[in-house]
N, C-alpha and C. Protein backbone atom coordinates (compact mmCIF):
# COMPACT_ATOMS: atom_id res chain seq x y z
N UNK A 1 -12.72 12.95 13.16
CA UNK A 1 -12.03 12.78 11.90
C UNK A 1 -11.33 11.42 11.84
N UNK A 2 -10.63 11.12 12.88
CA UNK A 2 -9.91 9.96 12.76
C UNK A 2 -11.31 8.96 12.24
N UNK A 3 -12.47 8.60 12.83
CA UNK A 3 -13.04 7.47 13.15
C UNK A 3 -13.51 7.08 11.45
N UNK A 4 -13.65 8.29 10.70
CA UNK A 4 -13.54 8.47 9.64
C UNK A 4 -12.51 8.01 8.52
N UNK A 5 -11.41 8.29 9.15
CA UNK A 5 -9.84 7.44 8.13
C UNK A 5 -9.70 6.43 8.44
N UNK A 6 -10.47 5.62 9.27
CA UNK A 6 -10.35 3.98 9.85
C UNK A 6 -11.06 3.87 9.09
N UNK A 7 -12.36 4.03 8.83
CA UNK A 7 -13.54 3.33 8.55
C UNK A 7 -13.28 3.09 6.82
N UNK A 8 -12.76 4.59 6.36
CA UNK A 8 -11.99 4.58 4.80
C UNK A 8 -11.18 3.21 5.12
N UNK A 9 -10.14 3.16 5.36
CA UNK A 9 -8.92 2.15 5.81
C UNK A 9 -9.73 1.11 5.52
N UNK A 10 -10.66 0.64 6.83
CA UNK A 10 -11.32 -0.67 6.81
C UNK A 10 -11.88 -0.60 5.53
N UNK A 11 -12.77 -0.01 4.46
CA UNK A 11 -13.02 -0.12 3.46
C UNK A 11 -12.40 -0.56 2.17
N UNK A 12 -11.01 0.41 2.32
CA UNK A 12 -9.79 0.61 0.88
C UNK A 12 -9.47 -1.09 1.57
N UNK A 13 -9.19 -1.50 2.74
CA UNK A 13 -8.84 -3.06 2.53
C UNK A 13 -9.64 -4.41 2.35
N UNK A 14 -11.35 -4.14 2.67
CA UNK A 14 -11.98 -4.77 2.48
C UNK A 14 -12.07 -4.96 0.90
N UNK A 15 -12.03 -3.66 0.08
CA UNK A 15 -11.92 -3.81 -1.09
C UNK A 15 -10.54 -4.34 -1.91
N UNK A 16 -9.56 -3.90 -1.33
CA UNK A 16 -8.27 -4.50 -1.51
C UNK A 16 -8.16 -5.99 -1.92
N UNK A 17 -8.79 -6.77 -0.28
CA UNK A 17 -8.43 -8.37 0.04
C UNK A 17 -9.05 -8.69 -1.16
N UNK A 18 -10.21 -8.11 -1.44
CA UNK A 18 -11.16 -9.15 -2.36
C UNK A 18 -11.29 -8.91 -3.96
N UNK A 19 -10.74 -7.62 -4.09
CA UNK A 19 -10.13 -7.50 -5.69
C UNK A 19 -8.92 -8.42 -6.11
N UNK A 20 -8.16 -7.69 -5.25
CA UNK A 20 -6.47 -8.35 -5.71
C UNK A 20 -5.91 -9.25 -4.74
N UNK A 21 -6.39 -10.04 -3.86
CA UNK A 21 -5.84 -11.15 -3.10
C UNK A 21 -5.81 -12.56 -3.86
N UNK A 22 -6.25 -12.66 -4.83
CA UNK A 22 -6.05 -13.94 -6.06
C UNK A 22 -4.82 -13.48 -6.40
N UNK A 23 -4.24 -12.16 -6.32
CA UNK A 23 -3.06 -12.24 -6.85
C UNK A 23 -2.09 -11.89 -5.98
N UNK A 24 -1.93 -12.26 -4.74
CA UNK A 24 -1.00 -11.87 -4.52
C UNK A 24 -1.22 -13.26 -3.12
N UNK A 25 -0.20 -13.29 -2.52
CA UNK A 25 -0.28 -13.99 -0.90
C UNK A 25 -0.51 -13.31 0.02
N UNK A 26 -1.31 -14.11 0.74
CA UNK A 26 -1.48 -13.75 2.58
C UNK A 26 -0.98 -12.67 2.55
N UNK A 27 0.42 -12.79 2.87
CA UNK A 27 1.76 -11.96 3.06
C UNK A 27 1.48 -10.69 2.87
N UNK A 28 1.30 -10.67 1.45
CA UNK A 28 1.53 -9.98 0.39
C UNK A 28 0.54 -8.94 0.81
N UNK A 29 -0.88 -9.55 0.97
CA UNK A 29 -1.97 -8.31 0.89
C UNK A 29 -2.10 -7.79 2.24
N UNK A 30 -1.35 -8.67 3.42
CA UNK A 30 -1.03 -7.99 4.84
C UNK A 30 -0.54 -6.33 4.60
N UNK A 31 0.23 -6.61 4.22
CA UNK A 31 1.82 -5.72 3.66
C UNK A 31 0.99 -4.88 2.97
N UNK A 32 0.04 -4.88 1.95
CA UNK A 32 -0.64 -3.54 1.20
C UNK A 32 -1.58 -3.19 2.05
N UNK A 33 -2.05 -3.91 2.98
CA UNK A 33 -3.04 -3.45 3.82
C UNK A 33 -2.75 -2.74 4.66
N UNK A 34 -1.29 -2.96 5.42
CA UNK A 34 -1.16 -1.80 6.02
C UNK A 34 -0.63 -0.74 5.97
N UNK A 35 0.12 -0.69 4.67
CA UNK A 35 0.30 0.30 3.31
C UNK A 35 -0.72 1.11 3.48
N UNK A 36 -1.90 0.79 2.92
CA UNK A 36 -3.13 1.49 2.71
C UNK A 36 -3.66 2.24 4.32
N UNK A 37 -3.78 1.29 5.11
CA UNK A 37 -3.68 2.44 6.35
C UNK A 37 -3.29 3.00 6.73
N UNK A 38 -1.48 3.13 6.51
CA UNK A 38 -0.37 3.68 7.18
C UNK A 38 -1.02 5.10 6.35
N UNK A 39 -1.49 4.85 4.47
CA UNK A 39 -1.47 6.52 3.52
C UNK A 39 -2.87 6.74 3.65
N UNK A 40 -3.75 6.69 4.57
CA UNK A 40 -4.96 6.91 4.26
C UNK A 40 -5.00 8.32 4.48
N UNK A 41 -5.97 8.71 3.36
CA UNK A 41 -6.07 10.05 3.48
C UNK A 41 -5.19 10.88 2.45
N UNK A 42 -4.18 10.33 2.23
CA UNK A 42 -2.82 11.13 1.28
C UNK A 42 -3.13 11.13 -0.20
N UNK A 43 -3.86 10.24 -0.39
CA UNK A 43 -4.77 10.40 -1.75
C UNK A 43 -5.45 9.74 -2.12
N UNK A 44 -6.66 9.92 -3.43
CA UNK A 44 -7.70 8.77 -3.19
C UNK A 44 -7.07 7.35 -3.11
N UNK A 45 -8.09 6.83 -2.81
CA UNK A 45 -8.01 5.25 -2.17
C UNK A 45 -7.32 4.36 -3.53
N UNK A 46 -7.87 4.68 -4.86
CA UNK A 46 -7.09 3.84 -5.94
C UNK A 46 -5.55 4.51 -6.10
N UNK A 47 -5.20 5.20 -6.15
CA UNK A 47 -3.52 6.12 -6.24
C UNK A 47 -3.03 5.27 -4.77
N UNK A 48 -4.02 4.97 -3.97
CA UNK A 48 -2.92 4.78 -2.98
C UNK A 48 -2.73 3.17 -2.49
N UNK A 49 -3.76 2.42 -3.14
CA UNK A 49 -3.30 0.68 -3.58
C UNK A 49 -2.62 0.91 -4.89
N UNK A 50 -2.31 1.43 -5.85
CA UNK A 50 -1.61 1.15 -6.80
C UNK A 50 -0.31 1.02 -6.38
N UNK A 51 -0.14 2.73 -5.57
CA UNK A 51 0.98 2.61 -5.22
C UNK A 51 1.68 1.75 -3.93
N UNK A 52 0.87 1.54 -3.02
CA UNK A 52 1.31 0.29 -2.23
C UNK A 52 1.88 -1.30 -2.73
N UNK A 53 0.84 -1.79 -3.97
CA UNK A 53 1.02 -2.99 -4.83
C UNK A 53 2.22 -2.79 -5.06
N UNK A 54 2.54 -1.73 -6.08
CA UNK A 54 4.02 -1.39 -6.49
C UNK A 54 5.12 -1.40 -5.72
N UNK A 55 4.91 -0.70 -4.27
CA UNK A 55 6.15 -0.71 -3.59
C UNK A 55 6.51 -2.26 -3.00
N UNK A 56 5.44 -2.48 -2.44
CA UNK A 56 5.32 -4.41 -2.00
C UNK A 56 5.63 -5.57 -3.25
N UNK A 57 5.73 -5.09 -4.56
CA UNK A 57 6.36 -5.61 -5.36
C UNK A 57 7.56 -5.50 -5.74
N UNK A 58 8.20 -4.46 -5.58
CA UNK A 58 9.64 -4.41 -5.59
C UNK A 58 10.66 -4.45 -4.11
N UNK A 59 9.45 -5.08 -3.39
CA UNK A 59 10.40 -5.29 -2.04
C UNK A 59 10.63 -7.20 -2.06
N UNK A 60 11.87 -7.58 -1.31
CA UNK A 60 12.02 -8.67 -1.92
C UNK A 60 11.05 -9.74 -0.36
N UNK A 61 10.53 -11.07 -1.08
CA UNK A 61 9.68 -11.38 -0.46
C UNK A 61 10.59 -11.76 0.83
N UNK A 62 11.81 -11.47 1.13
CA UNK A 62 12.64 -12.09 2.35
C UNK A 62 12.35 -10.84 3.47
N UNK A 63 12.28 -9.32 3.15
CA UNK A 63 12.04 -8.35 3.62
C UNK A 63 11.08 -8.63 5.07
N UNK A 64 11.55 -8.06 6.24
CA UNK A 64 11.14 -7.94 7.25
C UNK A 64 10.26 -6.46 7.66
N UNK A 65 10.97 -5.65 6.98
CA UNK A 65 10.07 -4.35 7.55
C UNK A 65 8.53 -3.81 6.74
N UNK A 66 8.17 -3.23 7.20
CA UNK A 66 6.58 -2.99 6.48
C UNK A 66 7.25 -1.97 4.96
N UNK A 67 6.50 -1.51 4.48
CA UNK A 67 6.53 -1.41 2.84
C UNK A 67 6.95 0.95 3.82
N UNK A 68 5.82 0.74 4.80
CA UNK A 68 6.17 2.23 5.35
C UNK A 68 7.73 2.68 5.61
N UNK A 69 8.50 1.37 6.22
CA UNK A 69 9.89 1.39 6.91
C UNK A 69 10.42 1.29 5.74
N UNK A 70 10.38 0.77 5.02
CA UNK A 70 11.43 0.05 3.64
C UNK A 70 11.09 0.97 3.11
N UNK A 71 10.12 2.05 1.99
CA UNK A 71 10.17 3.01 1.45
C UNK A 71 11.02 3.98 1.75
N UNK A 72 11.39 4.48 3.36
CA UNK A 72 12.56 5.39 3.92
C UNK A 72 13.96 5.48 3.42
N UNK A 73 14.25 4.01 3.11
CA UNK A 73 15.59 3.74 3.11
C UNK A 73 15.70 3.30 1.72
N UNK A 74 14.36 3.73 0.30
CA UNK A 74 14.81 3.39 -1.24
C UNK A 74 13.92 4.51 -1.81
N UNK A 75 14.45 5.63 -1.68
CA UNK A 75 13.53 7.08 -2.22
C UNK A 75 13.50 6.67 -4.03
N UNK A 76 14.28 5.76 -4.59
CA UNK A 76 14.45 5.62 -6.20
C UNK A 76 13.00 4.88 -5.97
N UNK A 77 12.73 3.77 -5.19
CA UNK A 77 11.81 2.91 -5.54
C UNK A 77 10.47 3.67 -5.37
N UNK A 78 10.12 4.52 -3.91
CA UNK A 78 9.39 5.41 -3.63
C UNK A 78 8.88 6.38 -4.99
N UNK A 79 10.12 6.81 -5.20
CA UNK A 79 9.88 7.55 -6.50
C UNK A 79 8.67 7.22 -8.03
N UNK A 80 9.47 5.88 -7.63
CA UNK A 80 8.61 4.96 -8.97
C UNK A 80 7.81 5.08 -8.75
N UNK A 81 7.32 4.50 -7.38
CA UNK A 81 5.55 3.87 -7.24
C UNK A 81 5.32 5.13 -7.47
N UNK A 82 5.07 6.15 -6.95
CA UNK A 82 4.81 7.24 -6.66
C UNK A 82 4.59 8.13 -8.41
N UNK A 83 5.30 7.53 -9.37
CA UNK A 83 4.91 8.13 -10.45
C UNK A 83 3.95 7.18 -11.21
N UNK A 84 4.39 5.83 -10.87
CA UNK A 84 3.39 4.64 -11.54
C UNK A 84 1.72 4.81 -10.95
N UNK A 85 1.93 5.21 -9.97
CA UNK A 85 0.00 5.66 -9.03
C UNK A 85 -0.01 6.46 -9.44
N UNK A 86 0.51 7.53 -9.98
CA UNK A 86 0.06 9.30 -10.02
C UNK A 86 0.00 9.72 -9.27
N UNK A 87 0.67 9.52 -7.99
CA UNK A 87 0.28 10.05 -6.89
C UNK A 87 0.92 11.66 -7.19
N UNK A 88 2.22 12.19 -7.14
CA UNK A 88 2.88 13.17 -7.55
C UNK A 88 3.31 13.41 -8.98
């Protein structure tokens, strides 16, 4: 099963870098990329870059922790993405 949620992972970011990396930085699509691996599996692959984009956009670009750590400690912002993807 796992070799399976990698291979998704490696996919949802291959598709990721090369849709939306014109819009965003290096940085930026690091940070959704490992977004997208940290939720693989938690819902389809588009609900769960929407909602990564979103949370990595309201984190400020000075932010040190991954978008996984920083979501813990802003359940309002969590909240958002989380209604802006449809995820819940």
């Amino acid at each position: 099963m796992k070799p399976a949620i990698l291979a998704t992972a490696a996919i949802a970011i291959a598709l990721f870098t090369g849709q939306a990396a014109m819009a965003q930085s290096a940085d930026d699509a690091k940070w959704v990329g490992q977004c997208l691996i940290d939720n693989a599996g938690g819902a389809a692959e588009p609900i769960v870059r929407k909602y990564c984009v979103c949370m990595n956009n309201k984190m400020s670009d000075n932010e040190t922790r991954s978008i996984t750590q920083w979501e813990k400690s802003n359940p309002a912002a969590r909240a958002a993405c989380d209604k802006e993807a449809g995820w819940r």
